[in-house]
Protein backbone atom coordinates (compact mmCIF):
# COMPACT_ATOMS: atom_id res chain seq x y z
CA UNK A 1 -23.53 -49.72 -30.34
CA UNK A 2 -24.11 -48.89 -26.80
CA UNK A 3 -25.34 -45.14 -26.17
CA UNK A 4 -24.40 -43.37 -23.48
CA UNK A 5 -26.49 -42.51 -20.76
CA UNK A 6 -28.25 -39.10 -20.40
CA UNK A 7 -27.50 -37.29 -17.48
CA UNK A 8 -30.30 -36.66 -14.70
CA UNK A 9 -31.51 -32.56 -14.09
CA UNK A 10 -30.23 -32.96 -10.63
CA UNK A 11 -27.24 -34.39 -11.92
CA UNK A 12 -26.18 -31.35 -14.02
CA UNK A 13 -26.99 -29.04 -10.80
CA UNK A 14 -24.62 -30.94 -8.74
CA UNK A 15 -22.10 -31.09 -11.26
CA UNK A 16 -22.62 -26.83 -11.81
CA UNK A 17 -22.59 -26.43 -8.72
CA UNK A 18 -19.19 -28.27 -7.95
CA UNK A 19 -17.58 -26.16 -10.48
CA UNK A 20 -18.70 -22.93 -9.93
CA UNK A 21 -17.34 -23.87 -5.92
CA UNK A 22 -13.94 -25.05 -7.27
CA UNK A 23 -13.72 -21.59 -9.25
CA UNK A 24 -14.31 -19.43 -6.42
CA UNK A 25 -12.34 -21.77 -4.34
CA UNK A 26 -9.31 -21.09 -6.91
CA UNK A 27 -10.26 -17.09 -6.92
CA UNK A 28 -10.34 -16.47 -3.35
CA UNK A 29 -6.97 -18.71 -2.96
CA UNK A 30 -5.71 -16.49 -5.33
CA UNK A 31 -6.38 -13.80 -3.90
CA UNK A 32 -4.93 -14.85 -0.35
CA UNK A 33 -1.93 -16.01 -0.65
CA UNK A 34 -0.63 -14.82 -4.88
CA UNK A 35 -2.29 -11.65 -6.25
CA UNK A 36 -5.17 -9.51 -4.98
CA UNK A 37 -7.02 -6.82 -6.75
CA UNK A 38 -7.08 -3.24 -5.13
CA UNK A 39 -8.91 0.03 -6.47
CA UNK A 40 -7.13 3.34 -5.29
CA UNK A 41 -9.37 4.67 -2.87
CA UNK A 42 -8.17 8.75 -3.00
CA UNK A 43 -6.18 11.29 -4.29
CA UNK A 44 -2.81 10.48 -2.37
CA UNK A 45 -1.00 8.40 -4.76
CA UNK A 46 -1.59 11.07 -7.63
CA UNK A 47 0.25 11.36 -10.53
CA UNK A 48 1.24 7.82 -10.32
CA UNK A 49 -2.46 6.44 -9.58
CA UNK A 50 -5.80 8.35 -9.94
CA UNK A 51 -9.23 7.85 -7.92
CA UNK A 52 -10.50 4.78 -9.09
CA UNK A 53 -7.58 3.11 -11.59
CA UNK A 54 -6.74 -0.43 -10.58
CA UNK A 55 -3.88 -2.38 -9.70
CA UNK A 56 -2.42 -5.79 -8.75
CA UNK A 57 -0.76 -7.02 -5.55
CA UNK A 58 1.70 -9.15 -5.45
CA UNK A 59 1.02 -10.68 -2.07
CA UNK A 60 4.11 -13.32 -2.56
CA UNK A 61 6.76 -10.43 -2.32
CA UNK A 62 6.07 -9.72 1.33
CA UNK A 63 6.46 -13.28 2.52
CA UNK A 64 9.69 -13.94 0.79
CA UNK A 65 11.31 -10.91 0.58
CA UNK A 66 12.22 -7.50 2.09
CA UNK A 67 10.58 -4.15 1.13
CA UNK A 68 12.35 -1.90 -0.55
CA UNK A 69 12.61 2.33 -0.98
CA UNK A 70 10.57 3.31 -3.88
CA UNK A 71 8.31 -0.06 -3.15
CA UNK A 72 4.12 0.83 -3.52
CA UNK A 73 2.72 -1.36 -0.87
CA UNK A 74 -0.92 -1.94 0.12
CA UNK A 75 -0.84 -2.27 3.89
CA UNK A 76 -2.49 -2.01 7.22
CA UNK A 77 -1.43 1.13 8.84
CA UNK A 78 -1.82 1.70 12.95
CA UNK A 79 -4.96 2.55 14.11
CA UNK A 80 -3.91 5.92 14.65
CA UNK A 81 -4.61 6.30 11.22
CA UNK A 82 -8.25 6.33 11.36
CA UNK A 83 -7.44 9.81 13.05
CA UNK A 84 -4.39 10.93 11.87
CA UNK A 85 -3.39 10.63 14.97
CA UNK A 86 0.12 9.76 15.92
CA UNK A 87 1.51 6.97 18.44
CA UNK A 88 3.41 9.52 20.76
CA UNK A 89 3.88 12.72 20.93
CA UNK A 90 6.60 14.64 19.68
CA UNK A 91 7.67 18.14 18.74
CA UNK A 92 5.79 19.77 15.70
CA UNK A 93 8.78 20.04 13.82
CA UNK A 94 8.97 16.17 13.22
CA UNK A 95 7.29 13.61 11.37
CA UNK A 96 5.64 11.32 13.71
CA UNK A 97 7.95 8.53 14.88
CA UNK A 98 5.86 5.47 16.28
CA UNK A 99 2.22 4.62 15.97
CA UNK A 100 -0.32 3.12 17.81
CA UNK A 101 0.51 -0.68 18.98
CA UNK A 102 -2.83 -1.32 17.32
CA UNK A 103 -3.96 -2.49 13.76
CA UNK A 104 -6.54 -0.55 11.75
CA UNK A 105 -8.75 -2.53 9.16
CA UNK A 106 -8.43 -0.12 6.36
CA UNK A 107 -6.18 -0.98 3.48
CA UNK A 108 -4.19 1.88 2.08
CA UNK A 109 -1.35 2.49 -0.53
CA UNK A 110 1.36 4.41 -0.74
CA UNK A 111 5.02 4.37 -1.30
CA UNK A 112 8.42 3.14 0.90
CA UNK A 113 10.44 6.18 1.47
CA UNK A 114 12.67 4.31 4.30
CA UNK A 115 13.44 1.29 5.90
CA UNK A 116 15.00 0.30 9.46
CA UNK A 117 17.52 2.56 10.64
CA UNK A 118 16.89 5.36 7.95
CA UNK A 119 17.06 8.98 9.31
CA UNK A 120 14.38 11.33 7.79
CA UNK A 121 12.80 14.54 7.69
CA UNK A 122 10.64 16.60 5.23
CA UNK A 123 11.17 19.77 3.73
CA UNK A 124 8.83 21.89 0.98
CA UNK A 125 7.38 18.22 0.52
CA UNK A 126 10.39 16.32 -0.50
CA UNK A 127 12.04 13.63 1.50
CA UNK A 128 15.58 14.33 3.45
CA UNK A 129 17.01 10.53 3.84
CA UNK A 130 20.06 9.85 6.04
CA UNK A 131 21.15 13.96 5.25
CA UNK A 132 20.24 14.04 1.61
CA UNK A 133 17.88 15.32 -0.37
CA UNK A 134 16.13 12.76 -2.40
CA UNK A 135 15.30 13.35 -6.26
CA UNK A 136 11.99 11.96 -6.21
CA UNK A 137 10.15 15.39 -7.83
CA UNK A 138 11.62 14.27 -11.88
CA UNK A 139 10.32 10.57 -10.65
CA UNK A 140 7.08 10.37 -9.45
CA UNK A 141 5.84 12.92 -6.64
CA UNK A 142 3.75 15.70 -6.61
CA UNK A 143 4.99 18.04 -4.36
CA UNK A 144 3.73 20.63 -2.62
CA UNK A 145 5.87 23.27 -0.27
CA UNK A 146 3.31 24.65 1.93
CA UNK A 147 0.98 21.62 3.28
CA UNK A 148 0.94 21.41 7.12
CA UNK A 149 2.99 17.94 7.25
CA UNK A 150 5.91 19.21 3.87
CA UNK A 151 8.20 20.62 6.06
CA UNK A 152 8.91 18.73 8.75
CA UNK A 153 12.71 19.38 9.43
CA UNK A 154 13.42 17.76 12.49
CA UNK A 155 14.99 14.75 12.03
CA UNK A 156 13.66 10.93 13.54
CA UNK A 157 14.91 7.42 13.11
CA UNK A 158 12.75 4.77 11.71
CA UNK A 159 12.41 1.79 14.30
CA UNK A 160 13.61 -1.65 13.62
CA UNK A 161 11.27 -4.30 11.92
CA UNK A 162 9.25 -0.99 10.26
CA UNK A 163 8.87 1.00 7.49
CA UNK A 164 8.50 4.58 6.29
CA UNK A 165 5.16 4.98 4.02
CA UNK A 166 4.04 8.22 2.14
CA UNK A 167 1.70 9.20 -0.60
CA UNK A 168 3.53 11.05 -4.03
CA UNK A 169 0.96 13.68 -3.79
CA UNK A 170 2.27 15.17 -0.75
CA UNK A 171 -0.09 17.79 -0.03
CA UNK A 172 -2.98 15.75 -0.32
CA UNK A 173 -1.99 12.31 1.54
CA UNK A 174 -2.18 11.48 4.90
CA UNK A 175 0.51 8.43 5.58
CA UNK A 176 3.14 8.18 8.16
CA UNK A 177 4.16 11.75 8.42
CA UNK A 178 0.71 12.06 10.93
CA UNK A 179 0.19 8.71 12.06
CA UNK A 180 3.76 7.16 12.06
CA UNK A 181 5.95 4.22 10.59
CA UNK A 182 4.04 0.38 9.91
CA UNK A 183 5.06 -3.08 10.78
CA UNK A 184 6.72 -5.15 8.38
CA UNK A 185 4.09 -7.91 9.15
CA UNK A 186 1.40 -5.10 8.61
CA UNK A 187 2.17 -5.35 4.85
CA UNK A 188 0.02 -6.79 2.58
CA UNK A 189 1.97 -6.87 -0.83
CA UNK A 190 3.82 -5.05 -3.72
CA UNK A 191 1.55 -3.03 -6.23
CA UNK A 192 2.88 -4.41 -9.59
CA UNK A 193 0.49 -3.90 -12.51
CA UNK A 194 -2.41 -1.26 -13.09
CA UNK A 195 -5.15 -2.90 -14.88
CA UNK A 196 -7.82 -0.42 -15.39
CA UNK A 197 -8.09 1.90 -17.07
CA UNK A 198 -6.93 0.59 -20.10
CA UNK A 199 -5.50 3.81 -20.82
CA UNK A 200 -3.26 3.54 -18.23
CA UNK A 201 -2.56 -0.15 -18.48
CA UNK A 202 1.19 -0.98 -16.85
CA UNK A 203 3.73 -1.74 -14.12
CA UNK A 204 4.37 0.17 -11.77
């Protein structure tokens, strides 16, 4: 009975060493173009995330299909946002309405309040779409009446190809209110499950 050969040291290496490459060949893919982990960076997403809790992104969603109101998106806002700064500038009774041309390279998260076309404003934290008032309080936001950007009553139309993004804690999240609404292309992809903690294991 023949008996197989033994394999060399430098054989197993190579062979190790081809898998462990094929694995984080298959990981980073992953993560590019299907489902990418993301670990909530601050406090403007409470009560629905906390500091720390993890989620997936569906990164499929924004190449096939169009976001949505009530969507939590991980994105690219304008560069503006390193500043809070908006693109224009525009009375202090609206919320900013076009930012910078620019990328930034930070990655936040927050939630679609309006698409294209939408009319809104702000007032005692809660959003006013297209004249009414939305019933996002018994849903998910945390509102807050007095913060410098909750009452913003003046009314501004959100520019084709673009979208609307603020955080449900509204008097601790800076989104588009300061720094104005993001390219559709700027999106990375749909929030869909939190996986950590496991206490607060989910979808979204």
């Amino acid at each position: 009975m023949a008996r197989g050969s033994k394999q060399s040291p430098a054989g197993s290496l190579i062979e190790l060493v081809s898998i462990v490459a094929v694995a984080l060949g298959l990981a980073l893919g992953i993560q590019a173009f299907l489902v990418k982990p993301f670990r909530i960076p601050s406090e403007s997403m409470v009560p629905t995330l906390a500091v720390g809790q993890r989620v997936l992104v569906d990164r499929v969603t924004t190449r096939f299909g169009e976001p949505e109101r009530g969507d939590v998106m991980v994105f690219k806002p304008p560069r503006g946002a390193d500043d809070n700064a908006c693109g224009v500038r525009h009375p202090d009774a609206s919320p900013c309405p076009k930012g910078t041309d620019d990328r930034s390279d930070m990655n936040f998260i927050k939630r679609v309040v309006a698409l294209e076309g939408d009319r809104i404003a702000i007032r005692r934290g809660r959003v006013i779409l297209n004249g009414e008032l939305q019933n996002e309080e018994e849903k998910f936001i945390r509102r807050d009446p007095g913060c410098a950007t909750c009452n913003l009553p003046e009314e501004i139309t959100i520019p084709k190809d673009t979208v609307y993004m603020m955080g449900d804690n509204r008097g601790e999240s800076a989104d588009s209110r300061e720094w104005g609404p993001v390219p559709e292309e700027w999106l990375i992809g749909k929030a869909r499950v939190t996986y950590w903690p496991p206490g607060r294991v989910g979808t979204l």
